[in-house]
Structures are given as structure tokens and as C-alpha cells.
N, C-alpha and C. Protein backbone atom coordinates (compact mmCIF):
# COMPACT_ATOMS: atom_id res chain seq x y z
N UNK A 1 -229.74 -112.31 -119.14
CA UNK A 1 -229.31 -112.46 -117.76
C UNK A 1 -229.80 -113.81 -117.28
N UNK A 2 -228.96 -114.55 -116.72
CA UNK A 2 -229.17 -116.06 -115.89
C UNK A 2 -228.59 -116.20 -114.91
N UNK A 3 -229.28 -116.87 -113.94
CA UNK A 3 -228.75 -117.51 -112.68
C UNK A 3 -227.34 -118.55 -113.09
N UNK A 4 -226.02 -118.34 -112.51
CA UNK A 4 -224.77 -119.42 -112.47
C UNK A 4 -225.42 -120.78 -111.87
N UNK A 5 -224.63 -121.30 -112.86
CA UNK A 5 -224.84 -123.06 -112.16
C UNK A 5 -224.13 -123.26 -111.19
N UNK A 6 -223.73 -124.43 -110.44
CA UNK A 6 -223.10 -124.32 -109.26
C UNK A 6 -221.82 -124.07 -109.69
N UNK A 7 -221.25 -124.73 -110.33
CA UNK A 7 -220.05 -125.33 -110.49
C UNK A 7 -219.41 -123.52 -111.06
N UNK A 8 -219.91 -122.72 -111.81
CA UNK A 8 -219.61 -121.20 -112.38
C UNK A 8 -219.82 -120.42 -111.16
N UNK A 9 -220.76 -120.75 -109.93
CA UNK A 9 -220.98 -119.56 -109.26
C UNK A 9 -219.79 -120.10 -108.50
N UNK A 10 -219.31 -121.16 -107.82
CA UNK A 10 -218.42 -121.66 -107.12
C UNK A 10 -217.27 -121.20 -107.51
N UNK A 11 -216.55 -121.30 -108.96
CA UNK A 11 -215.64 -120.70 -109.00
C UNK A 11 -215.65 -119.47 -109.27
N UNK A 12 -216.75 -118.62 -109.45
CA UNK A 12 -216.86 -116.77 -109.42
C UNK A 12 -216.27 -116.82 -108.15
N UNK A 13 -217.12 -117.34 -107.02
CA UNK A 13 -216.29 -116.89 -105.86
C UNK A 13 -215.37 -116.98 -105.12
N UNK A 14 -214.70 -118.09 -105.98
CA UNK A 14 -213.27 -118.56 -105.61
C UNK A 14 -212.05 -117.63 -106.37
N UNK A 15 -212.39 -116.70 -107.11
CA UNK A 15 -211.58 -115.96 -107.69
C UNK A 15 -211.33 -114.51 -106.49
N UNK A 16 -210.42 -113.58 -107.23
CA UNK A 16 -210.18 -112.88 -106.00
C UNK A 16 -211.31 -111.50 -106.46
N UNK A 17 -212.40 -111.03 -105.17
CA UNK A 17 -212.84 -110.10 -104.87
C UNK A 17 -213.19 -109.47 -103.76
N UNK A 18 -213.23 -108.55 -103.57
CA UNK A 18 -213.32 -107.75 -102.26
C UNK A 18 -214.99 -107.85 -101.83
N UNK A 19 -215.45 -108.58 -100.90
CA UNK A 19 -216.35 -108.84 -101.00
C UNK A 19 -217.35 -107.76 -100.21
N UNK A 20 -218.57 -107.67 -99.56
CA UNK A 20 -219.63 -107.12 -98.74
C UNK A 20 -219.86 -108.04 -97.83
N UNK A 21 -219.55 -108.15 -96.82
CA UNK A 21 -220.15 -109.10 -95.85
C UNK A 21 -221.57 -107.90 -95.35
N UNK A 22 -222.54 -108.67 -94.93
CA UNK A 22 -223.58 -107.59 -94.25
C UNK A 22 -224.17 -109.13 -92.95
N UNK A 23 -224.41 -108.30 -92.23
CA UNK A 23 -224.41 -109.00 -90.61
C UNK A 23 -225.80 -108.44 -90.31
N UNK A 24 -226.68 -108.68 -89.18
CA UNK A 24 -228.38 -108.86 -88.89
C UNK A 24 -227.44 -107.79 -87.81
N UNK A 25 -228.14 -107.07 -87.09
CA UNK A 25 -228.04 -105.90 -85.98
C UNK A 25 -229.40 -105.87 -85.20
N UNK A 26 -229.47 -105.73 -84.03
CA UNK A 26 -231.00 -105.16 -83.03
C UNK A 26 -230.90 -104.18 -83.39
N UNK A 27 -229.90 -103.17 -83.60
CA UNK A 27 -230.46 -101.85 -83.11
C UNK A 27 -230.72 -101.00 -84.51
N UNK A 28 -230.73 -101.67 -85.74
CA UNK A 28 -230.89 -101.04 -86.77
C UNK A 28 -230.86 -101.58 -87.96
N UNK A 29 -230.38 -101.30 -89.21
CA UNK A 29 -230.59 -102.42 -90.21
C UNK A 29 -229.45 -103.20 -90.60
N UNK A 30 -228.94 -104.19 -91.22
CA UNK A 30 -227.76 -104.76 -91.32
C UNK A 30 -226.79 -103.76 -91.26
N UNK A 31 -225.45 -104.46 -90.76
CA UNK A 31 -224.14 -103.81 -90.72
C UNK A 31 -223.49 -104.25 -92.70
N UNK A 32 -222.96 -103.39 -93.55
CA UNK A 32 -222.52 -103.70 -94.24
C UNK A 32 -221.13 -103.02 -95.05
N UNK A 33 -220.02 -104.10 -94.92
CA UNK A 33 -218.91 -103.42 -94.75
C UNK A 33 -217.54 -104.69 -96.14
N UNK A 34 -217.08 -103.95 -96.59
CA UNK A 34 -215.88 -104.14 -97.32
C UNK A 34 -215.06 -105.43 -96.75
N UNK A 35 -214.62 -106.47 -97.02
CA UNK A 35 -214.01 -107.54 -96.38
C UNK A 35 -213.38 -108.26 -97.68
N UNK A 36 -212.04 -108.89 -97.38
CA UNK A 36 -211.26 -109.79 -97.84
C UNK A 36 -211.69 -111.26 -97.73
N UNK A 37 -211.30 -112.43 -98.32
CA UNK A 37 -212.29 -113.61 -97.79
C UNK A 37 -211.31 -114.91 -98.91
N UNK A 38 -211.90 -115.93 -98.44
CA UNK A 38 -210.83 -117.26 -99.34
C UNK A 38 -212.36 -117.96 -99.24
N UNK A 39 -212.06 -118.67 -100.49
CA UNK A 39 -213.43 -119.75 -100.65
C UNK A 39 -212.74 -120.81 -101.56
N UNK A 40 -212.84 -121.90 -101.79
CA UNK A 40 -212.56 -122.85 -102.41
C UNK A 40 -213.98 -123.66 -102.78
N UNK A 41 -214.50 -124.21 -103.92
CA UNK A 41 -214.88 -124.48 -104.14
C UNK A 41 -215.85 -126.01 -103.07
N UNK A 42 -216.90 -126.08 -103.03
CA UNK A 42 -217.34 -127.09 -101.83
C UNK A 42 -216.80 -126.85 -100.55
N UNK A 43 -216.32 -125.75 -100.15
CA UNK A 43 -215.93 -125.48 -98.95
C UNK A 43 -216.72 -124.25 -98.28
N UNK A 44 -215.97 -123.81 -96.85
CA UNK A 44 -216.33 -122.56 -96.27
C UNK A 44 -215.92 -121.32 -97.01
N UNK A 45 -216.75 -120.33 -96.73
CA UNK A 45 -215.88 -119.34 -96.51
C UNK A 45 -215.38 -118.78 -95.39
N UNK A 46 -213.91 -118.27 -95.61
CA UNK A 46 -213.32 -117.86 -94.75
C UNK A 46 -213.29 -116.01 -94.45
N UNK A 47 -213.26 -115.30 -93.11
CA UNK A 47 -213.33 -114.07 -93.71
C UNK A 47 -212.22 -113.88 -91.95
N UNK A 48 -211.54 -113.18 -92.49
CA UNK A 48 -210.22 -112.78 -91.20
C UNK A 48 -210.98 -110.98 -90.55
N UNK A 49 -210.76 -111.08 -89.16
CA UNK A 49 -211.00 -109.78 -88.75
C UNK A 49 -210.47 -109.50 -87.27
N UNK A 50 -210.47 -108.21 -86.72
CA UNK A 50 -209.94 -108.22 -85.58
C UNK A 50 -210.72 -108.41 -84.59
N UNK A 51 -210.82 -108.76 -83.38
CA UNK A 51 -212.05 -109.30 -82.56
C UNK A 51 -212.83 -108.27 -81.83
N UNK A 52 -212.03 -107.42 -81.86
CA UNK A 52 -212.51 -105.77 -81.44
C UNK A 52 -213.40 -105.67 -82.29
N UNK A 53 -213.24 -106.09 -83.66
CA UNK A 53 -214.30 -104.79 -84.67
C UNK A 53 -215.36 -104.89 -84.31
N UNK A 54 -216.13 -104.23 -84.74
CA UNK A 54 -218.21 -104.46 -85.10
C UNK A 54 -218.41 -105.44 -85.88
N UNK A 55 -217.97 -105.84 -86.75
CA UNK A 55 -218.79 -106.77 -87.61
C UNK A 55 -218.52 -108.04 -86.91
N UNK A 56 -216.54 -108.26 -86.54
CA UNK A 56 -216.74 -109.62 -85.47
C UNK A 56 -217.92 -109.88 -84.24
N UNK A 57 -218.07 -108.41 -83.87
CA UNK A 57 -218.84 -108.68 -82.65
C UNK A 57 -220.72 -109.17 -82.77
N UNK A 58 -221.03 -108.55 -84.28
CA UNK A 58 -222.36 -108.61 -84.59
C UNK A 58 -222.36 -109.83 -85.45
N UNK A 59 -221.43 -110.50 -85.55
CA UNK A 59 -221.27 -112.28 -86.64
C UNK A 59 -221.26 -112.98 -85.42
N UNK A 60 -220.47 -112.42 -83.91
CA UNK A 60 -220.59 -113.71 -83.04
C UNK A 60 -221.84 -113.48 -82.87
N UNK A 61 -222.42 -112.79 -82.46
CA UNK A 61 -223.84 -112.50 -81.80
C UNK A 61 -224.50 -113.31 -82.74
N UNK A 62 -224.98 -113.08 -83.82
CA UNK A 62 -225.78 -113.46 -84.56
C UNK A 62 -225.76 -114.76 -85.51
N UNK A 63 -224.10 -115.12 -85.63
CA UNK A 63 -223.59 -116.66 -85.66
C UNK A 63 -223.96 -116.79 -87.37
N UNK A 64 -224.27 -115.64 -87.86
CA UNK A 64 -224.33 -116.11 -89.52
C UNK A 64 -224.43 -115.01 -90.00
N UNK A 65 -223.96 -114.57 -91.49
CA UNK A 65 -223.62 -113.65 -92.22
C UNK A 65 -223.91 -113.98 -93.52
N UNK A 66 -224.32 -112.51 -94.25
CA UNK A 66 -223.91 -113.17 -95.84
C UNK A 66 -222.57 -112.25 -96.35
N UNK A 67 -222.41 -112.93 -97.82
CA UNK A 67 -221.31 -112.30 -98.69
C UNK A 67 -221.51 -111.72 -99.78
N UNK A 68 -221.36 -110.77 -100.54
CA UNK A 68 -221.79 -110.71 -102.08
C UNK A 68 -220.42 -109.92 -102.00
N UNK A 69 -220.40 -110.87 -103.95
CA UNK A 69 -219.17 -110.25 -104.68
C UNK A 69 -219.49 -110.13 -106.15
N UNK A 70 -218.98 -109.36 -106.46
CA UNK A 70 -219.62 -108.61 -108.10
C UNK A 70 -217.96 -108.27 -109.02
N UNK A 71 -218.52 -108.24 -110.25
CA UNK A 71 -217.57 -107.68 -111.03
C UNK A 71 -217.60 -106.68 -110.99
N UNK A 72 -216.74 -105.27 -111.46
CA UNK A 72 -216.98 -103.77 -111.34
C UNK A 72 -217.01 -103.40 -112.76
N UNK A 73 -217.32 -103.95 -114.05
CA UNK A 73 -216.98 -103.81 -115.21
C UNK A 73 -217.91 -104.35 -115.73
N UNK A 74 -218.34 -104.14 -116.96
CA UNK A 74 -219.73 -105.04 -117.65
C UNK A 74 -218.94 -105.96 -118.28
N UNK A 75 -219.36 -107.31 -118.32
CA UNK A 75 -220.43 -107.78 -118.91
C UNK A 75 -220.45 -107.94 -116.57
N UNK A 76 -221.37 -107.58 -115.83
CA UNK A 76 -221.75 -107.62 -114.59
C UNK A 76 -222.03 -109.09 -114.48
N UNK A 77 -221.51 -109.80 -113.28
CA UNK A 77 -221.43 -110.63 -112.44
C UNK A 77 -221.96 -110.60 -111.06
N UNK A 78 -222.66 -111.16 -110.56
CA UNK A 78 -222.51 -111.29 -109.26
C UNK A 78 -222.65 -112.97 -108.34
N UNK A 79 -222.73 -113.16 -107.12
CA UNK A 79 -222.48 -114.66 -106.30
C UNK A 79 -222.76 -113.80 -105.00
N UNK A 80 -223.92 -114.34 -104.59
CA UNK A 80 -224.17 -113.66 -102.99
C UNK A 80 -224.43 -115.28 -102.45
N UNK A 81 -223.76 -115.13 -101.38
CA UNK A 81 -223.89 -116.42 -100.54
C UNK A 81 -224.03 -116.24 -98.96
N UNK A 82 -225.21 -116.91 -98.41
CA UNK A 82 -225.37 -116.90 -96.54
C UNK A 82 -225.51 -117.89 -96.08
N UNK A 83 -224.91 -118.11 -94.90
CA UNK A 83 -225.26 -119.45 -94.07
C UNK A 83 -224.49 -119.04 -92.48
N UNK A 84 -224.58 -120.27 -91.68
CA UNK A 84 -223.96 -120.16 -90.73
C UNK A 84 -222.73 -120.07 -90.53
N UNK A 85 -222.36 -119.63 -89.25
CA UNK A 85 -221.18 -119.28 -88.94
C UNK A 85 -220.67 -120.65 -88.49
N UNK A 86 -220.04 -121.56 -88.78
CA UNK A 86 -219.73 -123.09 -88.20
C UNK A 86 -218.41 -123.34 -87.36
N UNK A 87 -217.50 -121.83 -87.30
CA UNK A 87 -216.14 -121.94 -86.58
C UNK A 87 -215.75 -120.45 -86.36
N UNK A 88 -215.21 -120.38 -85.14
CA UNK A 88 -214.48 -118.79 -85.05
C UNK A 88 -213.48 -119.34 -84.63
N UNK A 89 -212.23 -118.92 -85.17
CA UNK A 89 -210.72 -119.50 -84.81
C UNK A 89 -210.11 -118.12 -84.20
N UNK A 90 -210.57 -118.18 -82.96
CA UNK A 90 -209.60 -117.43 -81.89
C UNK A 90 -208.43 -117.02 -82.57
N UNK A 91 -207.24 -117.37 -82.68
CA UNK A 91 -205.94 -117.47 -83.23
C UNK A 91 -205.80 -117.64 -84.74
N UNK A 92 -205.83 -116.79 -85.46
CA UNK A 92 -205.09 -116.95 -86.82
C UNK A 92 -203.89 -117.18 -86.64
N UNK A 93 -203.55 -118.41 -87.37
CA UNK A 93 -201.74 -118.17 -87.53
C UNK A 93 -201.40 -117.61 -88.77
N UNK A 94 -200.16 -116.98 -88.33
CA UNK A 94 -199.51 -116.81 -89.41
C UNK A 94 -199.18 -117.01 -90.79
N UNK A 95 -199.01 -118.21 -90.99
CA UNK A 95 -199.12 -118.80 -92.62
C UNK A 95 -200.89 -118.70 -92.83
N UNK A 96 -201.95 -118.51 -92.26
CA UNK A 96 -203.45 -118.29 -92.69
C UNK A 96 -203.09 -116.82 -93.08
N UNK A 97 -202.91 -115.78 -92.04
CA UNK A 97 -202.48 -114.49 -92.43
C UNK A 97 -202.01 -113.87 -93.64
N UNK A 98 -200.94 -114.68 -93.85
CA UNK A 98 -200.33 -114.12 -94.97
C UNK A 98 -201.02 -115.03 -96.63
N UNK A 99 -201.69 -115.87 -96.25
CA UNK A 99 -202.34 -116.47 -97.40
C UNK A 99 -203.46 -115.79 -97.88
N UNK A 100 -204.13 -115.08 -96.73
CA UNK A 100 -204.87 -114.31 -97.33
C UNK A 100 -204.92 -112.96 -97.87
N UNK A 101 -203.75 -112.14 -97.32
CA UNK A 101 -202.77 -111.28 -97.81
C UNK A 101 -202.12 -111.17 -99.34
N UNK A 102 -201.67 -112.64 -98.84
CA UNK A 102 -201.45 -112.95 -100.76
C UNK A 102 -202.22 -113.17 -102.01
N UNK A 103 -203.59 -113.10 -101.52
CA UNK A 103 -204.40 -113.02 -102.30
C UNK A 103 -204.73 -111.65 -103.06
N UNK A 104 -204.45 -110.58 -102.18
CA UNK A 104 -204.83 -109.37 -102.52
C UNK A 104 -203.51 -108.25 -102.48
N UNK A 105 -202.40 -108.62 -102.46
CA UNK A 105 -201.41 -107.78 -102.23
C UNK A 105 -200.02 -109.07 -102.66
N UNK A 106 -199.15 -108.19 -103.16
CA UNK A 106 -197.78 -108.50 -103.59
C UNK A 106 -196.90 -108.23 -103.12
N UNK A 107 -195.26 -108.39 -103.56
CA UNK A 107 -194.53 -106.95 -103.65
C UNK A 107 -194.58 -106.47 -102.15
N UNK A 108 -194.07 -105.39 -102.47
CA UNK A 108 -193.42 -104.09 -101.15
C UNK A 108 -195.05 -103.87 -100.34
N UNK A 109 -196.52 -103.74 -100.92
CA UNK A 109 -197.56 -104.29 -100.36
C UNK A 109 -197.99 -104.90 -99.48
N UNK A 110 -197.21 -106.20 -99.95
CA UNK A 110 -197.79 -107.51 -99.02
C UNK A 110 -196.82 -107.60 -97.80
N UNK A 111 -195.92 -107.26 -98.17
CA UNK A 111 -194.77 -106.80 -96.76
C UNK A 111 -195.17 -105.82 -95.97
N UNK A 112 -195.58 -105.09 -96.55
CA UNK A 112 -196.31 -103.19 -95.82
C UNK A 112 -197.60 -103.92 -94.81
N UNK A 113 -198.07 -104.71 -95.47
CA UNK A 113 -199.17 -105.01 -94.69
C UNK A 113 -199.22 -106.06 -93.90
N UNK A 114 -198.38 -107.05 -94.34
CA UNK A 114 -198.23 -107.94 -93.24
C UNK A 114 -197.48 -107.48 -91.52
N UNK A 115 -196.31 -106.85 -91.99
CA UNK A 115 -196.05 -105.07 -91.27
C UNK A 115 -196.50 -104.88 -90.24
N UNK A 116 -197.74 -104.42 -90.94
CA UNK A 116 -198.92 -103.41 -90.14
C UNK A 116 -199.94 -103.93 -89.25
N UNK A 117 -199.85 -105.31 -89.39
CA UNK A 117 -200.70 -106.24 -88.78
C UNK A 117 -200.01 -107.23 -87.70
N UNK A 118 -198.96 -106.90 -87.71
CA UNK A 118 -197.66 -108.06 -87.16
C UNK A 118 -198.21 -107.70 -85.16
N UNK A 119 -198.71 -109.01 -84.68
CA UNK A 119 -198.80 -108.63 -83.61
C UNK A 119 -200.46 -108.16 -83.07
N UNK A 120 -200.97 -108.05 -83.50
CA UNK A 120 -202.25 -108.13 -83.71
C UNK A 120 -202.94 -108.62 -84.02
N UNK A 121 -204.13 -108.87 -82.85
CA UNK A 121 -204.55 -110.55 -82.92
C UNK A 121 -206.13 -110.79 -84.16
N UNK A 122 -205.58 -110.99 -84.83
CA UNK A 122 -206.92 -111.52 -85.78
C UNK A 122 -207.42 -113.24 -85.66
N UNK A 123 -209.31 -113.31 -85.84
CA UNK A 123 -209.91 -113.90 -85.64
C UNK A 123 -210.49 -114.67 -87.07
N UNK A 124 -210.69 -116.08 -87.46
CA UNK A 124 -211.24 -116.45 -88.68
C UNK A 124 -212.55 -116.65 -88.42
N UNK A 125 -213.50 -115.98 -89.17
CA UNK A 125 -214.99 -116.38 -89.44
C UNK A 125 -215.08 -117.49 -90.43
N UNK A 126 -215.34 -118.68 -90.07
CA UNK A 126 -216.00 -119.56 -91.33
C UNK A 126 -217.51 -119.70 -91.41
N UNK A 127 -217.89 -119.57 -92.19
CA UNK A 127 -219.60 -119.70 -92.87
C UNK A 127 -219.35 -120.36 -93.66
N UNK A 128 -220.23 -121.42 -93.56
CA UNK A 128 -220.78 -122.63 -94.16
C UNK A 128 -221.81 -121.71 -95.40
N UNK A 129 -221.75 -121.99 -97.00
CA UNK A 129 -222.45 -121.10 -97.83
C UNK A 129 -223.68 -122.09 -97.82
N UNK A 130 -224.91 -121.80 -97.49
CA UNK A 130 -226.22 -122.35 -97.48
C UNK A 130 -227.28 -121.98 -98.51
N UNK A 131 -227.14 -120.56 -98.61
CA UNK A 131 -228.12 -119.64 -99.90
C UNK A 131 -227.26 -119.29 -100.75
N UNK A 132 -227.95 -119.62 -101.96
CA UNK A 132 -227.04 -118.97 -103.35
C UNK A 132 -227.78 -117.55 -103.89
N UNK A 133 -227.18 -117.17 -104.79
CA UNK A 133 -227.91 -115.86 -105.55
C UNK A 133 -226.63 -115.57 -106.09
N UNK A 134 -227.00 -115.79 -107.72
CA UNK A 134 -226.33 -115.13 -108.63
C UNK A 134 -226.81 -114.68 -110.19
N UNK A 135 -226.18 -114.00 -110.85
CA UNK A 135 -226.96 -113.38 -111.85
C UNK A 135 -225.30 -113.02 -112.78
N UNK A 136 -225.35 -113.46 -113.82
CA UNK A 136 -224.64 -113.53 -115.03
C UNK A 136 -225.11 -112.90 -116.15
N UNK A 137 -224.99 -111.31 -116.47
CA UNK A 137 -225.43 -110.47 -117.33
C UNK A 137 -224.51 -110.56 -119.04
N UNK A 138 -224.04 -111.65 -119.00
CA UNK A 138 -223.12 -111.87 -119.93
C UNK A 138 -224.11 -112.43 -121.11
């Protein structure tokens, strides 16, 4: 087992996984919840949500989050990354929407869900990745 170099953990998390965002809370211990997300290598991450939810409301509050994403299969992977929150984009547009959609859905899917979301206002979290942590059981 070894820690990824940058350049391997960067693109682990530029590939597609369903990540864990977990958020700081007063009233109890982190919030930690299932999330979709885009990362490009030397960049932010991006994570889309509705402005209603809990986790938007406990990321504005608290203005930074982390991420972890893992393989579900051995040889086990993982890339946990935290930093600040450096942008909340009020307004997702559309072509952001569906790019991130297309990451995780196809087909009669990605229509179903774009769909289901049509009209409903989603918000972009960007975090700047500041802390690394990864572990390569390969």
C-alpha cells in the first residue's frame, strides 16, 4: 500500500465516481452524504446541489468541505481531498447541468434526469483541493 503521486491521485479523481462530500456541523458531527462532482486535473472541484438542501446550507456556512472517492472492487483505491469553498454559482446553466449529468448517465437516463431537474434551480460548489490523502492498495 502507497500514497498516489500527484499527477495518479489527480487523475483518480478526475475519473468518474460518486463521491462523499462530508461538511463540519454545530450541532453534531459532520454531515456526510453521496454527491456527483467534475474535477480536472490542477483545477477545482466542482459539486452541483439544490440550495434548499442541508449540505448546500452547511458548505455555505462553513465555506469548505471535503471529498473522498474510492474504488468499490480490489485492488482498493482511494483520493480524499479538502479545501475551501472559493465560488458558489447561484445559477447553474444549463450546458454545466447537463455536463455533469453526462458524466454519470446516458441514453433514456440522461434525458429522465435532465427531465426531472428541468426548472429547478441548482447551485455550483467549487473547492479549491488544499489536503490530499490517498492510498493505492495495488
Amino acid at each position: 500500500m502507497a500514497a498516489m503521486g500527484v499527477a495518479q491521485r489527480e487523475e483518480f479523481l478526475a475519473a468518474v465516481h460518486v463521491g462523499a462530500l462530508s461538511v463540519a456541523r454545530s450541532d453534531g458531527p459532520p454531515l456526510t452524504v453521496p454527491v456527483w462532482y467534475q474535477y480536472e486535473p490542477g483545477g477545482e472541484v466542482r459539486v452541483q446541489t439544490g440550495p434548499e438542501s442541508l449540505k448546500f446550507r452547511l458548505v455555505d456556512a462553513a465555506r469548505e468541505f471535503s471529498l473522498l472517492v474510492q474504488t468499490e472492487t480490489p485492488p482498493y483505491r482511494y483520493v480524499s481531498v479538502a479545501g475551501p469553498v472559493v465560488a458558489i454559482e447561484d445559477e447553474t446553466s444549463q450546458e454545466d447541468r447537463e455536463a455533469m449529468a453526462r458524466r454519470y448517465f446516458d441514453g433514456e437516463a440522461l434525458a429522465g434526469y435532465l427531465k426531472s431537474i428541468e426548472g429547478s434551480p441548482i447551485v455550483t460548489l467549487r473547492m479549491s483541493p488544499e489536503r490530499w490523502n490517498s492510498t493505492d492498495y495495488s
